[in-house]
N, C-alpha and C. Protein backbone atom coordinates (compact mmCIF):
# COMPACT_ATOMS: atom_id res chain seq x y z
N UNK A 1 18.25 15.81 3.89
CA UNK A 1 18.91 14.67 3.27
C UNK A 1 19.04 14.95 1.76
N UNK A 2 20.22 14.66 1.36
CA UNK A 2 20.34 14.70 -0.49
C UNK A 2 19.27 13.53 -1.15
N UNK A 3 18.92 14.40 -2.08
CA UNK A 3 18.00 14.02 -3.46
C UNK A 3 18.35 12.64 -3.70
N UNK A 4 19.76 12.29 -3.56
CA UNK A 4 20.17 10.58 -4.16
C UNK A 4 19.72 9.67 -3.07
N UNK A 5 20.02 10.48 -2.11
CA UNK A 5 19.71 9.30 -0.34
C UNK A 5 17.68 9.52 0.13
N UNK A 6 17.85 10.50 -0.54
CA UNK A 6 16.06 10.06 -0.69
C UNK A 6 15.61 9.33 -1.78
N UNK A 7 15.81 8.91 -2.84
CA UNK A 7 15.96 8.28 -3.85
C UNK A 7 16.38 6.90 -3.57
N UNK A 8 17.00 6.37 -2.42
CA UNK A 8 17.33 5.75 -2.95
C UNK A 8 16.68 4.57 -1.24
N UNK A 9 16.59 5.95 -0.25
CA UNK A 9 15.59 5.30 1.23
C UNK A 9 14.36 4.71 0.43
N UNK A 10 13.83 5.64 -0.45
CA UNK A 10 12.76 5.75 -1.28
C UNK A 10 12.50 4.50 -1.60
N UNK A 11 13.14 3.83 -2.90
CA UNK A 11 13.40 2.90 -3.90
C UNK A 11 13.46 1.73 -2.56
N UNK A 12 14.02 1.65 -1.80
CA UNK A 12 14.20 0.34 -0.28
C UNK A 12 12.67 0.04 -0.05
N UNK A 13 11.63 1.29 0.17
CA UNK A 13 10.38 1.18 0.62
C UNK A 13 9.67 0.48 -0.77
N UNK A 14 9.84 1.05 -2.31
CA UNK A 14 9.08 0.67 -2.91
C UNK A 14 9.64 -1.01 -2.98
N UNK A 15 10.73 -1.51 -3.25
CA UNK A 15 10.71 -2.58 -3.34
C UNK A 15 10.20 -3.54 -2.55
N UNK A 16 10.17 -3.42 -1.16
CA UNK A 16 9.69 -4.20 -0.34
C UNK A 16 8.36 -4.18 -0.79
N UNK A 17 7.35 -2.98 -1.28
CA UNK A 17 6.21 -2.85 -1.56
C UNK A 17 5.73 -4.10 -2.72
N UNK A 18 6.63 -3.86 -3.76
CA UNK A 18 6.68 -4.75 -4.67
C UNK A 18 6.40 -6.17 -4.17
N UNK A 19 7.38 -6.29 -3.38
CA UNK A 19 7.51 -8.13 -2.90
C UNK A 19 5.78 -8.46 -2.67
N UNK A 20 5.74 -6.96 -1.80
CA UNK A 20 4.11 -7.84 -1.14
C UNK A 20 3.11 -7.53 -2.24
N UNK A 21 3.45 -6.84 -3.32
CA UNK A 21 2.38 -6.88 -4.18
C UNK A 21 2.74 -8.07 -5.08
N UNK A 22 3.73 -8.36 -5.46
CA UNK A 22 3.59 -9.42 -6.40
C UNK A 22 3.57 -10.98 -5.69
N UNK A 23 3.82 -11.05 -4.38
CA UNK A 23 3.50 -11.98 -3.49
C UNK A 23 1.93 -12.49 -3.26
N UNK A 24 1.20 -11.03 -3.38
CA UNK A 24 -0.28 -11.20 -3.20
C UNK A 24 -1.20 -11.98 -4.85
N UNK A 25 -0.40 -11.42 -5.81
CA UNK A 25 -0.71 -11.77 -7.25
C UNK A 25 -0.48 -13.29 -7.24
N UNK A 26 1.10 -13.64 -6.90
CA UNK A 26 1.05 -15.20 -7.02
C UNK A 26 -0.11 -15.93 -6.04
N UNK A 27 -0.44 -15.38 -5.07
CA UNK A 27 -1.35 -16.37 -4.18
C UNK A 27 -2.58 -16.49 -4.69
N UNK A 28 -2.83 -14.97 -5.24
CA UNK A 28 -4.53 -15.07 -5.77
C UNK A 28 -4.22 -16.31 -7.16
N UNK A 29 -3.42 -16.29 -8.16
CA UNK A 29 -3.46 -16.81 -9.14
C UNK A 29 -3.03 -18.23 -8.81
N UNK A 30 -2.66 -18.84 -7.37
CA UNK A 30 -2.58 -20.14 -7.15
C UNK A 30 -4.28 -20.67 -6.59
N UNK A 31 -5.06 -19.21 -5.94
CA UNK A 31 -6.15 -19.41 -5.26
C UNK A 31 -5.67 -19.56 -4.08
N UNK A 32 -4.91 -18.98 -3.39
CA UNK A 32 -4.49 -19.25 -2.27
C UNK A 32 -5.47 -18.44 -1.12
N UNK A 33 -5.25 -18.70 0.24
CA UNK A 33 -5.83 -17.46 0.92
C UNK A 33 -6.06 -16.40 0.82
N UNK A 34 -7.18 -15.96 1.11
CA UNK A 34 -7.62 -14.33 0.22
C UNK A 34 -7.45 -13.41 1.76
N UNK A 35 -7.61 -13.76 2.88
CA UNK A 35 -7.12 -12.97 3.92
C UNK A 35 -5.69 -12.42 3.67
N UNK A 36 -4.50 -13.56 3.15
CA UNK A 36 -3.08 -13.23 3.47
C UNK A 36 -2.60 -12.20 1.81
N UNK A 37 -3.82 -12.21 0.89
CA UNK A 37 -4.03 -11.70 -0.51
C UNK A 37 -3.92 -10.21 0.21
N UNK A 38 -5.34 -10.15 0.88
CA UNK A 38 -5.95 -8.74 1.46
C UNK A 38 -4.43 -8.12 2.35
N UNK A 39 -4.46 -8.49 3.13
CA UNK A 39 -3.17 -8.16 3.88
C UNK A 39 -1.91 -7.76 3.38
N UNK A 40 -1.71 -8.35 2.67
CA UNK A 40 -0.17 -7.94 1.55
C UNK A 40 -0.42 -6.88 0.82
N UNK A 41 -1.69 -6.71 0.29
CA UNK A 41 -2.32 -5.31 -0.62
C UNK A 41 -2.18 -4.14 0.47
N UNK A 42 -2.46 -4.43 1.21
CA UNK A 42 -2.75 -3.78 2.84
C UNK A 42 -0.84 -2.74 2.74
N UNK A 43 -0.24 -4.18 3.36
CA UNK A 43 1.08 -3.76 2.88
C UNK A 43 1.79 -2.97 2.41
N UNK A 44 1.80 -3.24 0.54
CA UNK A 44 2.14 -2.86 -0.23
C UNK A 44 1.79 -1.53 -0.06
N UNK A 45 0.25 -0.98 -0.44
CA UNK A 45 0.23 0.39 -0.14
C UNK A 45 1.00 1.00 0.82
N UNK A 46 1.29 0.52 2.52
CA UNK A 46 1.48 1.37 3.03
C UNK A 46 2.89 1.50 2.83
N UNK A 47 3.56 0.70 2.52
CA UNK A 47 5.11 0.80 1.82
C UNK A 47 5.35 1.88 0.73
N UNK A 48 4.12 2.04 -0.21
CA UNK A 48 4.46 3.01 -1.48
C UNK A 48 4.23 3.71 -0.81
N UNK A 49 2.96 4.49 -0.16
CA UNK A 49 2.82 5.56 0.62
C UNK A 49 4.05 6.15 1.63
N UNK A 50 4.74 5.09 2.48
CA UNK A 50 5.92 5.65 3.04
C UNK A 50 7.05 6.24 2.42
N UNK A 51 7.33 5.42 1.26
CA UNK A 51 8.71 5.53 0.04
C UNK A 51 8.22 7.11 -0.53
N UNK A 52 6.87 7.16 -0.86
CA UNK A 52 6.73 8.56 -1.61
C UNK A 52 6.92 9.40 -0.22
N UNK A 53 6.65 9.30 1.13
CA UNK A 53 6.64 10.46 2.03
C UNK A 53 8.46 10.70 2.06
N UNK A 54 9.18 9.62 2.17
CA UNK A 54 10.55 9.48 2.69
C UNK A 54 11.19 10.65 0.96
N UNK A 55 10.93 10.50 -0.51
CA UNK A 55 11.13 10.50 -1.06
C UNK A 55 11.23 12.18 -1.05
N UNK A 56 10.03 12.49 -0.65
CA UNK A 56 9.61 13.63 -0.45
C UNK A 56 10.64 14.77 0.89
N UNK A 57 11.49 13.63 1.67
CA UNK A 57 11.73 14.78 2.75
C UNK A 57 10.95 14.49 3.77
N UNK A 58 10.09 13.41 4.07
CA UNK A 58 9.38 13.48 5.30
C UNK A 58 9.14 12.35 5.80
N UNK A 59 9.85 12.47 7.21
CA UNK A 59 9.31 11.03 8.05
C UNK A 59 8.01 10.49 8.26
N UNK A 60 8.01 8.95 7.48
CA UNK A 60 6.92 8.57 7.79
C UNK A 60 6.86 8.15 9.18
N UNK A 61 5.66 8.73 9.88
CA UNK A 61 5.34 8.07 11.27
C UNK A 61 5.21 6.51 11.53
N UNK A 62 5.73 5.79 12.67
CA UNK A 62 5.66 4.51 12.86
C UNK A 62 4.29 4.49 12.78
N UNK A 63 3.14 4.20 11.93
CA UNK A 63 2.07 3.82 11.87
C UNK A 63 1.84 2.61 10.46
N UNK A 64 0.81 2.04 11.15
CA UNK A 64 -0.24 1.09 9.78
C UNK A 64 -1.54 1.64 9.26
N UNK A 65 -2.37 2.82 9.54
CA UNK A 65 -3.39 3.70 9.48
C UNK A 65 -3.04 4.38 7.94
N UNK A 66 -3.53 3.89 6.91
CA UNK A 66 -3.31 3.99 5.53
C UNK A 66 -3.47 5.37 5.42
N UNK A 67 -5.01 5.27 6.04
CA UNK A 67 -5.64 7.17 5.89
C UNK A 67 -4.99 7.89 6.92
N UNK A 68 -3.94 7.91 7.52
CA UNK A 68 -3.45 8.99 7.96
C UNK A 68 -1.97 9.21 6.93
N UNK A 69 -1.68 8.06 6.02
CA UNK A 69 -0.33 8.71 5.33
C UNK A 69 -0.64 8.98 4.64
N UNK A 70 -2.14 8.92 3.74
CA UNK A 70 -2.57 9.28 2.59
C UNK A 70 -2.58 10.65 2.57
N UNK A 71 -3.25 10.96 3.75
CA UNK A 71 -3.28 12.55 4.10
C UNK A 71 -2.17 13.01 4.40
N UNK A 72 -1.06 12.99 4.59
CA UNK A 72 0.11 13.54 4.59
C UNK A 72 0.69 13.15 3.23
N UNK A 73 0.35 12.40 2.54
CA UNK A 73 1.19 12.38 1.18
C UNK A 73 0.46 13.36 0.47
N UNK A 74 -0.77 13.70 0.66
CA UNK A 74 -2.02 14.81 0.04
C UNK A 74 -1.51 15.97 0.47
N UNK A 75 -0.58 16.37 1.11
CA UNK A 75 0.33 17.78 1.39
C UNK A 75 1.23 18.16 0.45
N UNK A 76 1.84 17.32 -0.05
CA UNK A 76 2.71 16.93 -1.23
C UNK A 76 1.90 16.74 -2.57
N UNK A 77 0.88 16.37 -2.58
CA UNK A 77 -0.26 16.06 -4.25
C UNK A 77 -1.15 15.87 -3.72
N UNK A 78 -1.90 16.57 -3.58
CA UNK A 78 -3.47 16.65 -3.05
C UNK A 78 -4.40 15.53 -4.05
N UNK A 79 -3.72 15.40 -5.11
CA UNK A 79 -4.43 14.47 -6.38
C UNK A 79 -4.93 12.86 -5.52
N UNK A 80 -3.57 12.49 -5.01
CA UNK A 80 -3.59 11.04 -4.11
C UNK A 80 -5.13 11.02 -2.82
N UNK A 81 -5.70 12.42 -2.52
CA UNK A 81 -6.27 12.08 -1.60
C UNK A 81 -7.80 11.90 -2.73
N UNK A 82 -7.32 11.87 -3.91
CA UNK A 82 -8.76 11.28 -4.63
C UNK A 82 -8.58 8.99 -4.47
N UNK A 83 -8.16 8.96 -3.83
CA UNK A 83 -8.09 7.51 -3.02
C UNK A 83 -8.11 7.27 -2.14
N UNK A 84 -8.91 8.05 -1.70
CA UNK A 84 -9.06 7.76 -0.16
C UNK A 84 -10.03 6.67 0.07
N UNK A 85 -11.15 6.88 -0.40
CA UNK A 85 -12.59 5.89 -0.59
C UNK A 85 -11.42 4.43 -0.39
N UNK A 86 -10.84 4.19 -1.50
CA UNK A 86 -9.92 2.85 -1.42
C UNK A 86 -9.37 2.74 -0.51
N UNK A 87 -8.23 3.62 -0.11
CA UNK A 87 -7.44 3.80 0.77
C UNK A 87 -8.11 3.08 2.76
N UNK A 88 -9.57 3.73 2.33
CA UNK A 88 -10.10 3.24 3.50
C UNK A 88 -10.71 1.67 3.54
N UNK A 89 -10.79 1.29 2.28
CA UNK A 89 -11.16 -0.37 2.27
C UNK A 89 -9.86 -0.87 2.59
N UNK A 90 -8.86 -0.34 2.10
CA UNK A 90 -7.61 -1.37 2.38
C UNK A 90 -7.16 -1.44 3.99
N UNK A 91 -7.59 -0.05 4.62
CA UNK A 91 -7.27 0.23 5.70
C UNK A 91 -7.71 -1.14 6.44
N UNK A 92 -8.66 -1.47 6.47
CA UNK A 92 -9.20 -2.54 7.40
C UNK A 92 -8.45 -3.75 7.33
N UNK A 93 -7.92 -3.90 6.31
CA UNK A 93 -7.44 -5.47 6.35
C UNK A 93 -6.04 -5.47 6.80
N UNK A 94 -5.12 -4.38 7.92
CA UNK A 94 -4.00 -4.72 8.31
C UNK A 94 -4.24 -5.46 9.64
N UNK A 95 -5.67 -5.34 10.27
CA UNK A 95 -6.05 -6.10 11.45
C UNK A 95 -6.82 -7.24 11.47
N UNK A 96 -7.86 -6.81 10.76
CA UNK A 96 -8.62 -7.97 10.37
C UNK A 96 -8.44 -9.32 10.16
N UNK A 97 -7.24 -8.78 8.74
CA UNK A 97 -6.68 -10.33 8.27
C UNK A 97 -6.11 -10.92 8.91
N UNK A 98 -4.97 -10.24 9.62
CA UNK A 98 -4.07 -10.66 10.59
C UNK A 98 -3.82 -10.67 11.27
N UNK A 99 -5.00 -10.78 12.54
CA UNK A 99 -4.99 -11.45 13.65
C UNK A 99 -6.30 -12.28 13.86
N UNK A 100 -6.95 -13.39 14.36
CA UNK A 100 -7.69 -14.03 14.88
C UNK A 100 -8.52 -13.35 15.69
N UNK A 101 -10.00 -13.16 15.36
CA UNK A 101 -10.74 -12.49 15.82
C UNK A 101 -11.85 -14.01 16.19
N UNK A 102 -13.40 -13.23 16.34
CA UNK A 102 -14.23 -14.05 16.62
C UNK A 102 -14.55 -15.59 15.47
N UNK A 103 -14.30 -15.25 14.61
CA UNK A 103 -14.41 -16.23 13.12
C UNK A 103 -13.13 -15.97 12.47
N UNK A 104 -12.52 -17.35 11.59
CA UNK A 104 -11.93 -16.72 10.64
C UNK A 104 -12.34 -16.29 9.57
N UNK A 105 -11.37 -15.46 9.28
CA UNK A 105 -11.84 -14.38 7.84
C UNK A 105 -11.69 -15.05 6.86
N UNK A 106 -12.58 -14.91 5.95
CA UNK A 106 -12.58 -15.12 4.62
C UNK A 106 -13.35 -14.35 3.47
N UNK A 107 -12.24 -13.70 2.43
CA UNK A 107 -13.08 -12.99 1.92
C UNK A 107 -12.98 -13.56 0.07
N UNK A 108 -13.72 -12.87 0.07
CA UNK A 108 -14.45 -13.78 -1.63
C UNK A 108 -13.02 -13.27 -2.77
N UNK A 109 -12.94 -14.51 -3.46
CA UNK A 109 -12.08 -13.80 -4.54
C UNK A 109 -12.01 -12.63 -5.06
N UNK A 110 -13.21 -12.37 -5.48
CA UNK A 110 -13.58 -11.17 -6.12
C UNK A 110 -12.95 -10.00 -5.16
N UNK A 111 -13.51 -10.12 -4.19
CA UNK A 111 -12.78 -9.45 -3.00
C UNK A 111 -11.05 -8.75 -2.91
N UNK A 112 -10.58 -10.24 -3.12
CA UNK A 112 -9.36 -9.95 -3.53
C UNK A 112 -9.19 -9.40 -4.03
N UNK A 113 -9.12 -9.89 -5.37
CA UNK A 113 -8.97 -9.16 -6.88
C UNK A 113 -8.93 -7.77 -6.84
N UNK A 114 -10.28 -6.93 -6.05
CA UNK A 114 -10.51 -5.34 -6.37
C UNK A 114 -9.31 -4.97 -5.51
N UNK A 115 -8.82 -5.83 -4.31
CA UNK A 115 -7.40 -5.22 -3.00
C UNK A 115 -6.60 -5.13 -3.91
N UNK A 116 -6.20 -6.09 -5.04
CA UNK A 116 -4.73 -6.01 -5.41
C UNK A 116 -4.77 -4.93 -6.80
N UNK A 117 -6.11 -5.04 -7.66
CA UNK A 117 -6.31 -3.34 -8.64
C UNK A 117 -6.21 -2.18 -7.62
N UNK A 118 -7.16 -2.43 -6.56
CA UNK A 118 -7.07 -0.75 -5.93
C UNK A 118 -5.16 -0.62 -5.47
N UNK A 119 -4.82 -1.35 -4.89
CA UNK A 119 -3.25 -1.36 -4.61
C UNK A 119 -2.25 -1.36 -6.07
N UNK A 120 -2.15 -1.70 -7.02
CA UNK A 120 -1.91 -1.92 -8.55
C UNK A 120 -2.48 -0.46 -8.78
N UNK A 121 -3.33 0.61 -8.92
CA UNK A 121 -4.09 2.05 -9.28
C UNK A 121 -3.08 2.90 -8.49
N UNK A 122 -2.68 2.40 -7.36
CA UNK A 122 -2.26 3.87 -6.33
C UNK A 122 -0.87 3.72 -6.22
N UNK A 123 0.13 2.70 -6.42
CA UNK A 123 1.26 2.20 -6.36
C UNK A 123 1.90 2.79 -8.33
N UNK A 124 0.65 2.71 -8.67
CA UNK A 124 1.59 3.50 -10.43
C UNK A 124 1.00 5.20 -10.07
N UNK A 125 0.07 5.74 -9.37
CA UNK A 125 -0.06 6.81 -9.23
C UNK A 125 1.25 7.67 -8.30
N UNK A 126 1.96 7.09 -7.44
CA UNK A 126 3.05 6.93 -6.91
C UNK A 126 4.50 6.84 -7.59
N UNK A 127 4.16 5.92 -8.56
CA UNK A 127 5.77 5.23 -9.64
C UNK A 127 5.30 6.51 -10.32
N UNK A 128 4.32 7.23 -10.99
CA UNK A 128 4.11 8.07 -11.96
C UNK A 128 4.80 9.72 -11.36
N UNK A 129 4.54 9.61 -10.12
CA UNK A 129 5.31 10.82 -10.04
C UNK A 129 6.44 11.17 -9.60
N UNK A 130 7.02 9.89 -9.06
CA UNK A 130 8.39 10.12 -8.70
C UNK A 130 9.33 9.67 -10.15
N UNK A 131 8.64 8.93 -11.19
CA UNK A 131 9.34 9.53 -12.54
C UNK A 131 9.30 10.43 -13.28
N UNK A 132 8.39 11.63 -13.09
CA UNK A 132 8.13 12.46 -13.11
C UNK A 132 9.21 13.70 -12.71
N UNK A 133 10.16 13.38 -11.56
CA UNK A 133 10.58 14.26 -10.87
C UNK A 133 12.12 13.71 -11.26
């Protein structure tokens, strides 16, 4: 595929990423649900993570498993798999949050807060290198 049509599949993934990151910011700063906070962070990453694989030349697999695109974006910049540790907290909350398990979830603001920095850290480590290029 040409450089502009990856650029631009690319740019489709990050924006949607955007929505759910700045979607997750307005809720925490209304105090809203910190499950649907967690979940959108959840999101967002795996949206930047896809946009940088697509960007790159490579189909992202139909998956939600954070740590398996991390590691395929780490083929491309091995640097990104220094987030993995994160990568694997966020991992949990594409199920957790969002679906009904034995209790509902609730997780502490604070909680939040570190989903939407660790997602906010890896989403400019992402914007940083595809302006870069």
């Amino acid at each position: 595929m040409k450089k502009n049509n990856l650029l631009k599949l690319s740019q489709e993934w990050f924006t949607k990423g955007d929505h759910d990151i700045n979607s997750a910011q307005i809720i925490f700063n209304e105090k809203g649900f910190t499950d649907t906070i967690c979940f959108l962070c959840q999101q967002a990453t795996e949206k930047y993570l896809k946009g940088y694989l697509v960007f790159n030349n490579i189909n992202p697999k139909k998956t939600h498993e954070l740590s398996e695109l991390v590691q395929r974006c780490g083929k491309i910049d091995k640097n990104i798999l220094d987030y993995l540790e994160e990568i694997n907290i966020l991992n949990h909350y594409y199920i957790e949050a969002r679906y009904p398990m034995d209790a509902p979830i609730f997780y502490s603001y604070e909680e939040a807060k570190q989903t939407i920095k660790i997602t906010e850290s890896i989403i400019k480590f992402i914007a940083d290198k595809i302006i870069k290029i």
